[in-house]
N, C-alpha and C. Protein backbone atom coordinates (compact mmCIF):
# COMPACT_ATOMS: atom_id res chain seq x y z
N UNK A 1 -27.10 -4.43 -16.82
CA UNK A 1 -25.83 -4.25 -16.15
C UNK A 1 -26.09 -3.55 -14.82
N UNK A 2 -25.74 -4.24 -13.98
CA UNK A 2 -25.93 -3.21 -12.26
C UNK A 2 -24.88 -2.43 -12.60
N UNK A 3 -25.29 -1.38 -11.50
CA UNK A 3 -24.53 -0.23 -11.10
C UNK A 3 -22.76 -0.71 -10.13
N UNK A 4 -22.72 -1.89 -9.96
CA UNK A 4 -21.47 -2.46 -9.29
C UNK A 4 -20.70 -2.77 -10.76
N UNK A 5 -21.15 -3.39 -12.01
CA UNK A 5 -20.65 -3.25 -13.42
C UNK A 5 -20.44 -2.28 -13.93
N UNK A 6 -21.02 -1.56 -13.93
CA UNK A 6 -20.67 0.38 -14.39
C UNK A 6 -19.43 0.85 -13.74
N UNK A 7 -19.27 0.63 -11.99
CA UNK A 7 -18.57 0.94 -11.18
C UNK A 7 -17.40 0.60 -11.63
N UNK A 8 -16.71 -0.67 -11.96
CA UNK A 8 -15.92 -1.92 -11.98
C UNK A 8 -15.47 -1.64 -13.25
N UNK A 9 -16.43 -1.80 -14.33
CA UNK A 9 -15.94 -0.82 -15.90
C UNK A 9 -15.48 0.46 -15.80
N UNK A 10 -16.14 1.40 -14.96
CA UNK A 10 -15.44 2.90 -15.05
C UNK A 10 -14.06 3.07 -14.43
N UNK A 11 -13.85 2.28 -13.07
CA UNK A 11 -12.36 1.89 -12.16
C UNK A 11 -11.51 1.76 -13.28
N UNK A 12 -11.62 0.42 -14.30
CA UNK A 12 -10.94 -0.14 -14.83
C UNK A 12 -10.23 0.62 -15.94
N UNK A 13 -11.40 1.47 -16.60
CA UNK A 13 -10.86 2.47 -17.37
C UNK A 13 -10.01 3.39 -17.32
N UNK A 14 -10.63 3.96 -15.92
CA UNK A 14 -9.71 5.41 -15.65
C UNK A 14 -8.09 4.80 -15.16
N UNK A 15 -8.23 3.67 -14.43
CA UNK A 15 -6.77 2.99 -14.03
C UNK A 15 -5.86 3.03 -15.38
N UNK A 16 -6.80 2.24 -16.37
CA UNK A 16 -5.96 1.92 -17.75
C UNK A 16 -5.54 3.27 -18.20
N UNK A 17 -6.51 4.44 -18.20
CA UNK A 17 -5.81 5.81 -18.76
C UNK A 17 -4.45 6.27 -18.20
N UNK A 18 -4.39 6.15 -17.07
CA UNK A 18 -3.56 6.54 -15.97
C UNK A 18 -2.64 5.99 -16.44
N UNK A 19 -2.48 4.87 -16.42
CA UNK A 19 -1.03 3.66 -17.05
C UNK A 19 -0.84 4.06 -17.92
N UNK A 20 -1.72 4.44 -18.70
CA UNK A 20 -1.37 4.84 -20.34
C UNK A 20 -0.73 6.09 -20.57
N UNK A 21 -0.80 7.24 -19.69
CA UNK A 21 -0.66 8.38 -19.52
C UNK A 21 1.25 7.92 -19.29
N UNK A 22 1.16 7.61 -17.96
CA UNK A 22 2.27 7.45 -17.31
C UNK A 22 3.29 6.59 -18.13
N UNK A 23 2.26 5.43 -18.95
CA UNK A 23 3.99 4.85 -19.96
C UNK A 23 4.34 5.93 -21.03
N UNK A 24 3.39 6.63 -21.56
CA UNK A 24 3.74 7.56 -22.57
C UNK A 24 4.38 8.62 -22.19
N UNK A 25 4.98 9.01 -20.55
CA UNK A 25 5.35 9.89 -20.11
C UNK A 25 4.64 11.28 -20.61
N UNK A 26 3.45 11.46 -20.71
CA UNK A 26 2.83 12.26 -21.22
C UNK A 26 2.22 12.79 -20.05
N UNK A 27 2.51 12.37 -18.63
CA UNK A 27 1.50 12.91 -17.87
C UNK A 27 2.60 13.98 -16.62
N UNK A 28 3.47 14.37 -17.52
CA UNK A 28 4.41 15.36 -16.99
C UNK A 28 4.99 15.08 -15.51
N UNK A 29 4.56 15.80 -14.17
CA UNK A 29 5.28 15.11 -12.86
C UNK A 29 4.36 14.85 -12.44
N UNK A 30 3.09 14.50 -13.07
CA UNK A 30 2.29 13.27 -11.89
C UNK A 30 2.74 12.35 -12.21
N UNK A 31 3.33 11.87 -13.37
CA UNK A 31 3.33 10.41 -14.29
C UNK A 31 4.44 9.88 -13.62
N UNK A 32 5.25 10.86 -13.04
CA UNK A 32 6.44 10.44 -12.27
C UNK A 32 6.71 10.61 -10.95
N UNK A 33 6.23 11.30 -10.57
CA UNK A 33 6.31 11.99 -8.62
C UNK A 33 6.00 10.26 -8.22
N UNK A 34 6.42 10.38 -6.83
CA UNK A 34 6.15 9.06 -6.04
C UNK A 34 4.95 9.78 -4.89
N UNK A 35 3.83 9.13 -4.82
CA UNK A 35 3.08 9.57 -4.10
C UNK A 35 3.03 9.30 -2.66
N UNK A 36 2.99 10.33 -1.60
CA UNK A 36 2.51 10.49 -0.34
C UNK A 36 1.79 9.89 0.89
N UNK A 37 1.87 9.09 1.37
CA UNK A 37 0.87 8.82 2.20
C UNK A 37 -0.19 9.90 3.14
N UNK A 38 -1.53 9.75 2.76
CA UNK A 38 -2.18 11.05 3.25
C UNK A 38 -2.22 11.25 5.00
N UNK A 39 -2.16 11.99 5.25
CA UNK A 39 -2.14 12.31 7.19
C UNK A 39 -3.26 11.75 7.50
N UNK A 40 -4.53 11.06 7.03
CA UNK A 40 -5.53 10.58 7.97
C UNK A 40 -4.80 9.37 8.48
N UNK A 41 -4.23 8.20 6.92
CA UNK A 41 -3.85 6.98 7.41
C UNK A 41 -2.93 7.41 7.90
N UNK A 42 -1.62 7.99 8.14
CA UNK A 42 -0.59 7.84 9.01
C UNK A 42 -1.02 7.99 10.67
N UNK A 43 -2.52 9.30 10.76
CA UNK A 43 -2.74 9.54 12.01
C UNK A 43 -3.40 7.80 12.27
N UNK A 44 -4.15 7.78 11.38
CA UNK A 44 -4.58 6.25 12.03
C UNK A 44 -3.88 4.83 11.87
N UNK A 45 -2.53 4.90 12.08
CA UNK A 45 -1.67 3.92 12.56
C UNK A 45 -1.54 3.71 13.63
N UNK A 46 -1.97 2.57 14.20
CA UNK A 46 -1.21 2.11 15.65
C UNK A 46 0.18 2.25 16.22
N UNK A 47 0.00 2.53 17.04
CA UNK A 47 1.55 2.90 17.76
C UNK A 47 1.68 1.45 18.78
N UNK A 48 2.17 0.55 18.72
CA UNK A 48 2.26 -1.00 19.08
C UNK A 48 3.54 -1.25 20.36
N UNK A 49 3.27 -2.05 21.27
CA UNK A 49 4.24 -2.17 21.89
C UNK A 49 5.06 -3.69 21.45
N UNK A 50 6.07 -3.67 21.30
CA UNK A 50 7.18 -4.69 21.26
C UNK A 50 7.12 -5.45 22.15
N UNK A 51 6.61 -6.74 21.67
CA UNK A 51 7.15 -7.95 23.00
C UNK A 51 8.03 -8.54 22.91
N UNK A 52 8.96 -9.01 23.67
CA UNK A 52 9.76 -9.74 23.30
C UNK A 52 9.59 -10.96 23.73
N UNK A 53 9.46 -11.94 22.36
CA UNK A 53 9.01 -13.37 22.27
C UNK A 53 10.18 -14.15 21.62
N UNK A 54 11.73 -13.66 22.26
CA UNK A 54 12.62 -14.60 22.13
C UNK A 54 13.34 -13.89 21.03
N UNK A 55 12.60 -13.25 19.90
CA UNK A 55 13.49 -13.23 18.80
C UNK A 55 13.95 -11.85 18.66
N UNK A 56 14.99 -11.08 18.02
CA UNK A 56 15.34 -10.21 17.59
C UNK A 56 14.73 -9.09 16.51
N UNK A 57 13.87 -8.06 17.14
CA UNK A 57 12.56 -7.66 15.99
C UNK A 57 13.45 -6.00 15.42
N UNK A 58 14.03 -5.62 14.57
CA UNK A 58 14.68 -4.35 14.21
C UNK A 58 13.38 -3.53 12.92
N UNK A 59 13.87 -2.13 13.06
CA UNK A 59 13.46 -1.43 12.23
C UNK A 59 14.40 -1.42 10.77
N UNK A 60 13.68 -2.22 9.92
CA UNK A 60 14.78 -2.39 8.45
C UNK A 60 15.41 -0.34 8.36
N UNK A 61 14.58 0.67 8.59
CA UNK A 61 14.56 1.95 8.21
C UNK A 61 16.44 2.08 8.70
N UNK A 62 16.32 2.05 10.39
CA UNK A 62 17.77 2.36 10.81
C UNK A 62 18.57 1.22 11.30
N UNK A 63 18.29 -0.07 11.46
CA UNK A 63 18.25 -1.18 11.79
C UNK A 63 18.84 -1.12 12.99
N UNK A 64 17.95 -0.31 13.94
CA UNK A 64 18.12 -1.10 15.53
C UNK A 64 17.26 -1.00 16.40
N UNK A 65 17.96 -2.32 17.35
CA UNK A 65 15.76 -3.21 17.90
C UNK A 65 15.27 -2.50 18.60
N UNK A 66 14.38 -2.90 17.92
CA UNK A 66 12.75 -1.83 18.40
C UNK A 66 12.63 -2.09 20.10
N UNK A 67 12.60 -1.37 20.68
CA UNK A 67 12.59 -1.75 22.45
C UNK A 67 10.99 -2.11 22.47
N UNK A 68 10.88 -1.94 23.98
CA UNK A 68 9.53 -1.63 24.59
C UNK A 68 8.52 -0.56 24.57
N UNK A 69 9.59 0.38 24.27
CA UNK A 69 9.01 1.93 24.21
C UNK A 69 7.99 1.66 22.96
N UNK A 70 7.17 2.66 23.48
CA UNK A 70 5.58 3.02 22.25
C UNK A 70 5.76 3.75 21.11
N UNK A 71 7.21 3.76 20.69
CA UNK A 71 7.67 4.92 19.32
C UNK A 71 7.78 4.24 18.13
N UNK A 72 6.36 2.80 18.45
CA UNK A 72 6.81 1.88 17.14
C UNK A 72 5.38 2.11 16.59
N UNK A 73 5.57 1.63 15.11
CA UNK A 73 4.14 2.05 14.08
C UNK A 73 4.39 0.93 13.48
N UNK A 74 3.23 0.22 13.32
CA UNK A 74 3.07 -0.67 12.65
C UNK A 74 1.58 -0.67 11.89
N UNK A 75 2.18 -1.27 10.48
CA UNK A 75 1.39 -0.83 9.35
C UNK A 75 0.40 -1.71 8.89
N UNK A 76 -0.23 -1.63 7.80
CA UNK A 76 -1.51 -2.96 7.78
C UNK A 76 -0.58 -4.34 7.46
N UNK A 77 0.36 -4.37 6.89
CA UNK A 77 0.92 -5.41 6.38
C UNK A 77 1.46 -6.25 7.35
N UNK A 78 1.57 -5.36 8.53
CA UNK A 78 2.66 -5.95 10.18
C UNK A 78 3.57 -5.85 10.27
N UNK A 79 4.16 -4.46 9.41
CA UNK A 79 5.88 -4.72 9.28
C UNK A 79 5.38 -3.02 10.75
N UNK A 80 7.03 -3.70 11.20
CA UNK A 80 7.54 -2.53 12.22
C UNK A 80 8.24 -1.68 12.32
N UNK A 81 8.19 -0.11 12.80
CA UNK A 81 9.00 0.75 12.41
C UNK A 81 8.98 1.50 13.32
N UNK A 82 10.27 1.78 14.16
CA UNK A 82 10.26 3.68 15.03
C UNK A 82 9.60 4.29 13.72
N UNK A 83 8.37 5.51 14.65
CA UNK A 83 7.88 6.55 14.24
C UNK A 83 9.38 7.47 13.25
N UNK A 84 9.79 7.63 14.36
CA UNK A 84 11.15 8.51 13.44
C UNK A 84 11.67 8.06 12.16
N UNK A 85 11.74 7.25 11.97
CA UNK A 85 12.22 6.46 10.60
C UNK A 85 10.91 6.37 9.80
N UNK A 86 9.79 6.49 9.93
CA UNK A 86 9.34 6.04 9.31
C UNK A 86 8.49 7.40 8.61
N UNK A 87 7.98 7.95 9.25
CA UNK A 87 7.49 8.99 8.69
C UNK A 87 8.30 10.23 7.91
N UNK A 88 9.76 10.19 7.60
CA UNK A 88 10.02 11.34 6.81
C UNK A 88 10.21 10.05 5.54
N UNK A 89 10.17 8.67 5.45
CA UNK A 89 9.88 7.52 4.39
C UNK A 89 8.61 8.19 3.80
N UNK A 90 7.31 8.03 4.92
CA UNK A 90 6.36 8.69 4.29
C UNK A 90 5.96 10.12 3.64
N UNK A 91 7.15 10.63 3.89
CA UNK A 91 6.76 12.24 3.63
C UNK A 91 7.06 12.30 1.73
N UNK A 92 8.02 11.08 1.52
CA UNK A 92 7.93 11.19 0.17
C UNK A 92 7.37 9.77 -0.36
N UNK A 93 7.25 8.96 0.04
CA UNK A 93 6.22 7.54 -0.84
C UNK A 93 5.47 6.96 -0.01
N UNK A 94 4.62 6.25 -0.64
CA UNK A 94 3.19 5.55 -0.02
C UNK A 94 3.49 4.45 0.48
N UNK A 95 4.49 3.72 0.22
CA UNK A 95 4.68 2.01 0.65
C UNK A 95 5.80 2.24 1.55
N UNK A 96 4.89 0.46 2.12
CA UNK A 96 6.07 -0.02 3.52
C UNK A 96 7.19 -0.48 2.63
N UNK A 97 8.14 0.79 3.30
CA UNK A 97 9.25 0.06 3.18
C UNK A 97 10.22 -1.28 2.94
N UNK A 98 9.57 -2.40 3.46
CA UNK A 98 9.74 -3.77 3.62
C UNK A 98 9.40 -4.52 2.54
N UNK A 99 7.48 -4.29 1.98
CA UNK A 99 7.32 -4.96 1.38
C UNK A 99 6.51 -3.95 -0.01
N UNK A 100 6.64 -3.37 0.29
CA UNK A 100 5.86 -2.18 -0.94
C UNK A 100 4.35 -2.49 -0.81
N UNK A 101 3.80 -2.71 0.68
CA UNK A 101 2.31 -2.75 0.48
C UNK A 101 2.27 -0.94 0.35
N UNK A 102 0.96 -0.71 -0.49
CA UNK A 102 0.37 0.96 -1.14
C UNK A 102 -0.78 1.23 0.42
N UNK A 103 0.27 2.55 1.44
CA UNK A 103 -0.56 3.08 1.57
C UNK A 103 -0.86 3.95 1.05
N UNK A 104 -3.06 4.14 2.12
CA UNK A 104 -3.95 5.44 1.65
C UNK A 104 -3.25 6.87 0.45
N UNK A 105 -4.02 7.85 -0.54
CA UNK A 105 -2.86 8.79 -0.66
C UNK A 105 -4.18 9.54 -1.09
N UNK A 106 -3.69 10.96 -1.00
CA UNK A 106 -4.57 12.13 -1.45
C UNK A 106 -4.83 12.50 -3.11
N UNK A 107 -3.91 11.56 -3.27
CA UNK A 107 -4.18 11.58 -5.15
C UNK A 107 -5.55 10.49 -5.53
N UNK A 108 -6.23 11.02 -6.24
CA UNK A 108 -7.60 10.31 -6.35
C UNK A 108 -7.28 9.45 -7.78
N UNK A 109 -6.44 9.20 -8.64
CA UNK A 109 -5.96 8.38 -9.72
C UNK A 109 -5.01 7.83 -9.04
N UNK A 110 -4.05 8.45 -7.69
CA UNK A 110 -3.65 7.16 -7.14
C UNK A 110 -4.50 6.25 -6.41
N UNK A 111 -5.50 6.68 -5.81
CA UNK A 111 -6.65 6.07 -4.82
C UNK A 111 -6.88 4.79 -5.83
N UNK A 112 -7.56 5.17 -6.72
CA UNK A 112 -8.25 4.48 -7.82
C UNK A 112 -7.22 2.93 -8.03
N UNK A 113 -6.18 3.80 -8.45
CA UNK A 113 -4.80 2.38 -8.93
C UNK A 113 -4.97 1.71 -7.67
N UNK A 114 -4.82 1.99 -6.50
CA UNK A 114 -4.55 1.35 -5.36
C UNK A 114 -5.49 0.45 -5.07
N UNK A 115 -6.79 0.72 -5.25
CA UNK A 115 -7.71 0.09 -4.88
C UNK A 115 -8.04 -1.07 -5.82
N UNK A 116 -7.95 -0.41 -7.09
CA UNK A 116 -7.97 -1.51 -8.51
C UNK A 116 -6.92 -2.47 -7.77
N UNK A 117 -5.86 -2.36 -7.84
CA UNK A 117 -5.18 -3.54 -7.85
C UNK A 117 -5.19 -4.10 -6.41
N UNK A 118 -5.91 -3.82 -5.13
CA UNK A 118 -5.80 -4.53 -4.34
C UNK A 118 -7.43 -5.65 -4.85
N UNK A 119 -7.91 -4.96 -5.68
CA UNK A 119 -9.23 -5.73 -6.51
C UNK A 119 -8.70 -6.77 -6.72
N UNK A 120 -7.65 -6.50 -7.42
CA UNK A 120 -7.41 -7.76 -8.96
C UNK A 120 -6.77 -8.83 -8.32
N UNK A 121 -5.78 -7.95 -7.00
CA UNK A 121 -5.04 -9.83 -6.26
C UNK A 121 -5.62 -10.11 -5.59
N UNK A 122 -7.05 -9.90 -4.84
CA UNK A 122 -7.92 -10.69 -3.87
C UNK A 122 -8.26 -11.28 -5.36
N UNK A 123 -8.79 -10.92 -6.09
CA UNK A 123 -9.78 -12.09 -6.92
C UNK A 123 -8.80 -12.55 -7.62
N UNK A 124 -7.72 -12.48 -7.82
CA UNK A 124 -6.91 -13.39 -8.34
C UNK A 124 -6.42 -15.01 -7.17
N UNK A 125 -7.09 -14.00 -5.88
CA UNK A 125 -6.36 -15.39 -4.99
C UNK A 125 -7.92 -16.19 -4.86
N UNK A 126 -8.86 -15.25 -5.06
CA UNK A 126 -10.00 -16.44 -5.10
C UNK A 126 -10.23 -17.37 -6.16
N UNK A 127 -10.08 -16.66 -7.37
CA UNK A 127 -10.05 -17.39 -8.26
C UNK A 127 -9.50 -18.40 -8.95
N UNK A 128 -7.92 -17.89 -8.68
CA UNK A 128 -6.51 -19.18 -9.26
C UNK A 128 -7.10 -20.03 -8.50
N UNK A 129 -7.25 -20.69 -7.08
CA UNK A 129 -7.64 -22.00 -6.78
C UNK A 129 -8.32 -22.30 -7.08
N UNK A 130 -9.88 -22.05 -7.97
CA UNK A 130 -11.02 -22.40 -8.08
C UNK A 130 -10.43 -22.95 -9.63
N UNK A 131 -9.35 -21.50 -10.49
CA UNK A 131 -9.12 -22.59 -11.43
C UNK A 131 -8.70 -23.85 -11.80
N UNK A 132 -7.99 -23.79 -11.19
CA UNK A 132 -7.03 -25.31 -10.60
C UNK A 132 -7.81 -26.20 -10.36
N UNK A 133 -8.60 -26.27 -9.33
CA UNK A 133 -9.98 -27.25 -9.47
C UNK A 133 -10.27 -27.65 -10.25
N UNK A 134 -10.71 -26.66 -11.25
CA UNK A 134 -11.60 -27.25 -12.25
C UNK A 134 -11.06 -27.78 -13.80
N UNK A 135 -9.61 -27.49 -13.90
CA UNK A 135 -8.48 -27.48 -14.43
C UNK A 135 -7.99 -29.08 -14.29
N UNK A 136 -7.68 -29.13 -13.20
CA UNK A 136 -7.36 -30.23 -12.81
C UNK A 136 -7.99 -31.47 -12.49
């Protein structure tokens, strides 16, 4: 077994404890708190300028359009947001607003979940087509 199998088995475990913890409500207010986005990723968000390419681009947070001005943040997913709206969002949960992509967080069993499952839907998108292939 390589050390990337050890890795991949130990992820998987500690994720599954975590879930397990948290459905049994046994894991008091971690099992429930909504986690944080940590200050490195928020410092390392782009601050983006707005073009306007015809269409109407708003911040879902307060819903009104994002100008030209540089007070916009945009996140890995590409959704757009005034700074102002968006960061007291982050001061209490990790996801874009828009679409619930998981940002970065200082919780290391949230790290873990986050990363596990951005695991499982890349190889779920490599894999479902390959099943289908061979399926079909």
């Amino acid at each position: 077994m390589s050390s990337f199998d050890v890795l991949v088995t130990f992820v998987d475990r500690v994720v599954k404890c975590r879930r397990f913890v948290s459905a049994k409500g046994c894991g008091g207010d971690m099992a429930r708190r909504e986690m944080t986005v940590s200050v490195g990723a928020v410092v390392a968000l782009p601050s983006v300028e707005v073009k306007s390419g015809g269409e109407c681009v708003e911040c879902t947070i307060c819903r009104v359009e994002l100008g030209k001005e540089r007070d916009v943040c945009e996140l890995p997913c590409q959704h757009l947001f005034h700074w102002m709206c968006v960061l007291p969002w982050f001061s209490k949960r990790n996801t874009c607003p828009c679409c619930r992509f998981r940002l970065p967080t200082n919780d290391v069993y949230g790290e873990l979940e986050r990363v596990w499952d951005a695991v499982v839907k890349i190889g779920r998108q490599i894999f479902h087509p390959l099943e289908n292939q061979i399926v079909g």
